[in-house]
Protein backbone atom coordinates (compact mmCIF):
# COMPACT_ATOMS: atom_id res chain seq x y z
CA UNK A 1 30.29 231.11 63.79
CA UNK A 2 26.39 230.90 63.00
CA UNK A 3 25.98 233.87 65.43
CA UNK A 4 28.29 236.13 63.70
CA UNK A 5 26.74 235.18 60.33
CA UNK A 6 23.16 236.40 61.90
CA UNK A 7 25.02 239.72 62.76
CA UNK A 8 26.27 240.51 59.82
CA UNK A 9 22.84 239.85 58.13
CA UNK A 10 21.10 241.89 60.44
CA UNK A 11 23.43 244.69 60.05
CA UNK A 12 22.94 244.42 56.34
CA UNK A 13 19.10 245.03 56.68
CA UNK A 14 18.95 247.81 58.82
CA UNK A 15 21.36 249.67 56.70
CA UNK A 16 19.28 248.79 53.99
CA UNK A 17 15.94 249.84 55.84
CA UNK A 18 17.94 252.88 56.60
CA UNK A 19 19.05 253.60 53.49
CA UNK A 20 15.52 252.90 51.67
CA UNK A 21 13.64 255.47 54.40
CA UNK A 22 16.04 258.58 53.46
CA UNK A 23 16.02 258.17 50.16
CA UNK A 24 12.16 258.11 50.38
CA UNK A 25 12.11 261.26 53.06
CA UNK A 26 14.67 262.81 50.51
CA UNK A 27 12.63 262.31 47.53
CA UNK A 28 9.11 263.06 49.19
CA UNK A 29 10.91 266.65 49.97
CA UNK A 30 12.08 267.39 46.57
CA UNK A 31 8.95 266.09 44.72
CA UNK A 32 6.95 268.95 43.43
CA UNK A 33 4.00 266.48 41.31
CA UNK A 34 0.55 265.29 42.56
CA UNK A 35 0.53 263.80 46.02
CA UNK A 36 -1.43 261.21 45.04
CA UNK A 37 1.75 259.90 43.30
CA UNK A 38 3.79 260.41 46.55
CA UNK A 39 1.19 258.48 48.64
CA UNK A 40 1.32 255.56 46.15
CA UNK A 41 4.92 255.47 46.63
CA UNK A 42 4.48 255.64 50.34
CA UNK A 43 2.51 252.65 50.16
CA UNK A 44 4.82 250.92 47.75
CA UNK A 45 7.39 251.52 50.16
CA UNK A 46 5.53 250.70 53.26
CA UNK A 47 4.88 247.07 51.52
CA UNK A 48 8.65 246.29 50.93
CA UNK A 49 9.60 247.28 53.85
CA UNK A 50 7.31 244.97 55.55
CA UNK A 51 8.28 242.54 53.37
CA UNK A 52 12.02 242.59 53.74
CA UNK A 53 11.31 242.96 57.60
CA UNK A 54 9.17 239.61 57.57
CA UNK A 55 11.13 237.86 55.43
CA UNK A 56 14.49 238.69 56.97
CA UNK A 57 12.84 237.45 60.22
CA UNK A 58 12.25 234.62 59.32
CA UNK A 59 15.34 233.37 57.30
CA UNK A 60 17.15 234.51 60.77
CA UNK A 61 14.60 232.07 62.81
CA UNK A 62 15.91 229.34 60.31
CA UNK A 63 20.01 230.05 60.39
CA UNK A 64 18.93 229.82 64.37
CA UNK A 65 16.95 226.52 64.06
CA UNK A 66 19.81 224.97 61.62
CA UNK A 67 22.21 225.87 64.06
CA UNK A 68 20.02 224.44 67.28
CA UNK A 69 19.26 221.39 64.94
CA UNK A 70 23.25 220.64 64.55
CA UNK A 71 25.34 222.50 66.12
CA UNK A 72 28.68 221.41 64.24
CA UNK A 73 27.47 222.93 61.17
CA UNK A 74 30.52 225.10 60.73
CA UNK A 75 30.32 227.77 57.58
């Protein structure tokens, strides 16, 4: 059961990774303003995405440690 849970959370995050990278490849081709604008959102972007990767790593390392640490934890 814990497996499927990890699954399903991992599935959720790389839709959202893959939804967060075209809308930022859509918007970088229909923004017309200074670039220096665009590259600050590039690096806004760059830091939540590293942040939702890390993160979500790590709350995936815990559901697996919970589930090592008892195993008849069923939710």
């Amino acid at each position: 059961m814990q497996n499927k849970r990890i699954r399903k959370f991992v599935i959720s995050i790389v839709m959202l990774m893959a939804g967060m990278t075209a809308g930022f490849i859509l918007l970088g081709t229909v923004y017309t303003g200074p670039r220096w604008i665009a590259f600050a959102v590039f690096v806004v972007y760059l830091v939540v995405s590293y942040a939702v990767v890390r993160l979500s790593w790590r709350y995936v390392s815990d559901m697996k440690k919970e589930n090592i640490d008892n195993p008849h934890i069923s939710s």
